[in-house]
N, C-alpha and C. Protein backbone atom coordinates (compact mmCIF):
# COMPACT_ATOMS: atom_id res chain seq x y z
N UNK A 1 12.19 30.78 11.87
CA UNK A 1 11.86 31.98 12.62
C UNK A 1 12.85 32.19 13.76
N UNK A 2 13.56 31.52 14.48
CA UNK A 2 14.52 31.28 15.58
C UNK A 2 16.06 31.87 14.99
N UNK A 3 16.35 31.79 13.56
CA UNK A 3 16.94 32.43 13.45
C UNK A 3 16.95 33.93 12.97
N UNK A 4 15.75 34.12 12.14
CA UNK A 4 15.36 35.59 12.24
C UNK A 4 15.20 36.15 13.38
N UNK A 5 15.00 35.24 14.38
CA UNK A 5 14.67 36.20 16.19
C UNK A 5 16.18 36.57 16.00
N UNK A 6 17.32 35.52 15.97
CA UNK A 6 18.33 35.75 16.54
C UNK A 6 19.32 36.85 15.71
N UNK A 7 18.93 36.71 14.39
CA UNK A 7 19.55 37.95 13.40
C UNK A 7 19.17 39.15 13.71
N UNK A 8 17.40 39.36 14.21
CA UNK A 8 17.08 40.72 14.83
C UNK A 8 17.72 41.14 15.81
N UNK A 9 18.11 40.22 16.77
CA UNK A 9 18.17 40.71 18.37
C UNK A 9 20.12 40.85 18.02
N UNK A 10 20.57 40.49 17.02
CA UNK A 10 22.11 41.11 17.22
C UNK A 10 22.01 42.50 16.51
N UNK A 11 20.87 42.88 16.37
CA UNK A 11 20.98 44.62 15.77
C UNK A 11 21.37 45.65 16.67
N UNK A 12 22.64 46.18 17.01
CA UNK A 12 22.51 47.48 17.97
C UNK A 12 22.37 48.40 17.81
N UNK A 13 22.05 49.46 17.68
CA UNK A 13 22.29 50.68 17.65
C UNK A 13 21.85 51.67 18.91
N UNK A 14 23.21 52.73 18.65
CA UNK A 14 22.56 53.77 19.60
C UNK A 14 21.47 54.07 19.95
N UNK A 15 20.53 54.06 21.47
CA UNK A 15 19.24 54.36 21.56
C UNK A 15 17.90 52.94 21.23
N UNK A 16 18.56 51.94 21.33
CA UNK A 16 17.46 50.81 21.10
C UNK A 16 17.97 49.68 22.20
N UNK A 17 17.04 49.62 22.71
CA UNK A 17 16.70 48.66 23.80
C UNK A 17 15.64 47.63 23.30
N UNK A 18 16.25 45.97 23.21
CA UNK A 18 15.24 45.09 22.74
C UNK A 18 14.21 44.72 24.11
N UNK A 19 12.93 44.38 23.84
CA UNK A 19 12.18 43.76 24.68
C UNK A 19 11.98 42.04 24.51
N UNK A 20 10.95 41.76 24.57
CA UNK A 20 10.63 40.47 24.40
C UNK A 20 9.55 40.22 22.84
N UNK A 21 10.13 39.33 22.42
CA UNK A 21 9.37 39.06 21.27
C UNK A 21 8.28 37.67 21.29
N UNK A 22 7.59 37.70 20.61
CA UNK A 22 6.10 36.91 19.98
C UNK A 22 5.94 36.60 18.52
N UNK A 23 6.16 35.06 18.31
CA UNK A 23 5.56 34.25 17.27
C UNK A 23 4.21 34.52 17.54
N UNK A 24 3.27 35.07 16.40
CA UNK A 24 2.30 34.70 16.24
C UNK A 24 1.55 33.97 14.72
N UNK A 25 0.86 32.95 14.54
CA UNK A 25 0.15 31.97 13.55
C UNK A 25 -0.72 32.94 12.47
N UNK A 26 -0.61 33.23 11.58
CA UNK A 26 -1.80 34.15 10.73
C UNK A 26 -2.50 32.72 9.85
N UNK A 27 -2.86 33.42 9.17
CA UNK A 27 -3.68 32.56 8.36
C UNK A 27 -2.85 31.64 7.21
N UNK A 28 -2.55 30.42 6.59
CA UNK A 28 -2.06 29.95 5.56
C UNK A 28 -0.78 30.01 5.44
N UNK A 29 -0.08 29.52 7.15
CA UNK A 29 1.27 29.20 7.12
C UNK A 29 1.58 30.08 7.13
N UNK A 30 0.85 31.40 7.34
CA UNK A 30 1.67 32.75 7.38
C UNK A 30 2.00 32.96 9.13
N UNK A 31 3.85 33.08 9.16
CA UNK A 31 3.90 33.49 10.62
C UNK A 31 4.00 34.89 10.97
N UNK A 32 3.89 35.49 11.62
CA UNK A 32 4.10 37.17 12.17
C UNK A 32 5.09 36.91 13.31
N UNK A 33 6.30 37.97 13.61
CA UNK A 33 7.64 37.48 14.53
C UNK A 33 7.22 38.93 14.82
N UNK A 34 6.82 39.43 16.46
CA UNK A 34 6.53 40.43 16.83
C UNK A 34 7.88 41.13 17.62
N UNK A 35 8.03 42.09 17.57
CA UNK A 35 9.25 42.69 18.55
C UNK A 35 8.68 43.49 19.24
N UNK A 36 9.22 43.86 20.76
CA UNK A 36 8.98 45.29 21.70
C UNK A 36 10.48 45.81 21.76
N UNK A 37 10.54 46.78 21.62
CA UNK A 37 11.39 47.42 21.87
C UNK A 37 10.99 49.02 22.05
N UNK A 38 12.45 49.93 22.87
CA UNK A 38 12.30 51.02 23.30
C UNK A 38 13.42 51.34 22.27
N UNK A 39 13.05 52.89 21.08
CA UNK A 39 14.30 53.56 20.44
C UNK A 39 14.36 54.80 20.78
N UNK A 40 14.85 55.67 19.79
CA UNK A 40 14.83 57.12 19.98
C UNK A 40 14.19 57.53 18.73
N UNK A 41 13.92 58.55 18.51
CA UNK A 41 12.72 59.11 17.99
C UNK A 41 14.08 59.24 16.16
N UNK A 42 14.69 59.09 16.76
CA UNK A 42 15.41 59.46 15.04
C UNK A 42 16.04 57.55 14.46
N UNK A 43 16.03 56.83 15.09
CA UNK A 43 16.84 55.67 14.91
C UNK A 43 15.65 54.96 14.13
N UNK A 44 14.44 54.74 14.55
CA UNK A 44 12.85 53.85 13.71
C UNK A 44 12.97 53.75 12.19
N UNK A 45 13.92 54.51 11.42
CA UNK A 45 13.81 54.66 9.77
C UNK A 45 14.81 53.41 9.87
N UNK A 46 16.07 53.71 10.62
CA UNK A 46 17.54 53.03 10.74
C UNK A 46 17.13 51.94 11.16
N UNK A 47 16.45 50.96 12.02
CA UNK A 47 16.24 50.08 12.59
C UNK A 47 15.06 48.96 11.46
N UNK A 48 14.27 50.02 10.72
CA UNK A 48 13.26 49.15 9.84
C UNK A 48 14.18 48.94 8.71
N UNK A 49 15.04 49.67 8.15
CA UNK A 49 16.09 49.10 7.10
C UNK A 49 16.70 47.84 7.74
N UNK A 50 17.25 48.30 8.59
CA UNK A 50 18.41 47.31 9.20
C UNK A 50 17.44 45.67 9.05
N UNK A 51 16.23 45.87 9.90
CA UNK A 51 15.45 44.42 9.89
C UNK A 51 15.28 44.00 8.32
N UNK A 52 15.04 44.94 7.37
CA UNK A 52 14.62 44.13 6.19
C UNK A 52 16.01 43.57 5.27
N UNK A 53 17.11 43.68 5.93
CA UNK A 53 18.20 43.30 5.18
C UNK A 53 17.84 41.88 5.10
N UNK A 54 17.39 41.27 6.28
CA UNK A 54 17.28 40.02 6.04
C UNK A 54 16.16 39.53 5.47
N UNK A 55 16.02 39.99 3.99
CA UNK A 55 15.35 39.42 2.48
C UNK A 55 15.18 38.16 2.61
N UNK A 56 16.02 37.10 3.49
CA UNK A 56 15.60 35.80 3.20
C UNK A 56 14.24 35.49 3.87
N UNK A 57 14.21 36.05 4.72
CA UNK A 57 13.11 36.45 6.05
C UNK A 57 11.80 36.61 6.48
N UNK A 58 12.20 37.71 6.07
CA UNK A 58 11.47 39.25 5.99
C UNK A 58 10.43 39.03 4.76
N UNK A 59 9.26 39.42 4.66
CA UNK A 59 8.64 40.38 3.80
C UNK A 59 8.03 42.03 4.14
N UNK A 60 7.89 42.26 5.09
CA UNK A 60 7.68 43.39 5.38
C UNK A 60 8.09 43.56 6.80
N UNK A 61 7.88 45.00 7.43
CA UNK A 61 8.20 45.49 8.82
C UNK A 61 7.26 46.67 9.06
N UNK A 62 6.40 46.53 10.07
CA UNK A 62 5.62 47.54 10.45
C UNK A 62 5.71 48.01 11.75
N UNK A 63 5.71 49.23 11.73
CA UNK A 63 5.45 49.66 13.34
C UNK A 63 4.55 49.96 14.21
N UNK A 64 3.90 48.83 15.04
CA UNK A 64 2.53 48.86 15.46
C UNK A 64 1.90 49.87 16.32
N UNK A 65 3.16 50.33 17.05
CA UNK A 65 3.17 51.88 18.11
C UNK A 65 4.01 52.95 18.20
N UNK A 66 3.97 53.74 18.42
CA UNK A 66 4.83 54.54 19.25
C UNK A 66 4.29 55.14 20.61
N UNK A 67 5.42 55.08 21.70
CA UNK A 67 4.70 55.68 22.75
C UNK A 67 5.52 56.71 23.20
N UNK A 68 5.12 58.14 23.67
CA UNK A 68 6.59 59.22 23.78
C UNK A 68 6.29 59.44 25.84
């Protein structure tokens, strides 16, 4: 997971500001790697691709908020 933090957090793009992230424990060895971040209203499509490149990783990416 330490290196999926660190593969996320070299993502830049125009309009994204990282926050602080959270390991959290689910059920059956399942981990959840939480992100905060601030984007722009057009970059969220560009930024959930970008995270799932890393297939080794990754199984999914959801976006828990938006706040305008």
């Amino acid at each position: 997971m330490k290196v999926l933090k660190k593969c996320v957090h070299c993502i830049q793009l125009d309009g994204l500001v990282w926050g602080a992230s959270e390991l959290k424990s689910l059920a059956s060895g399942i981990n959840k790697l939480s992100f905060l971040s601030t984007v722009v209203d057009k970059i969220s499509v560009d930024l959930t691709e970008k995270i799932q490149e890393f297939q080794d990783y990754v199984q999914s990416v959801d976006i828990a908020a938006f706040n305008k």
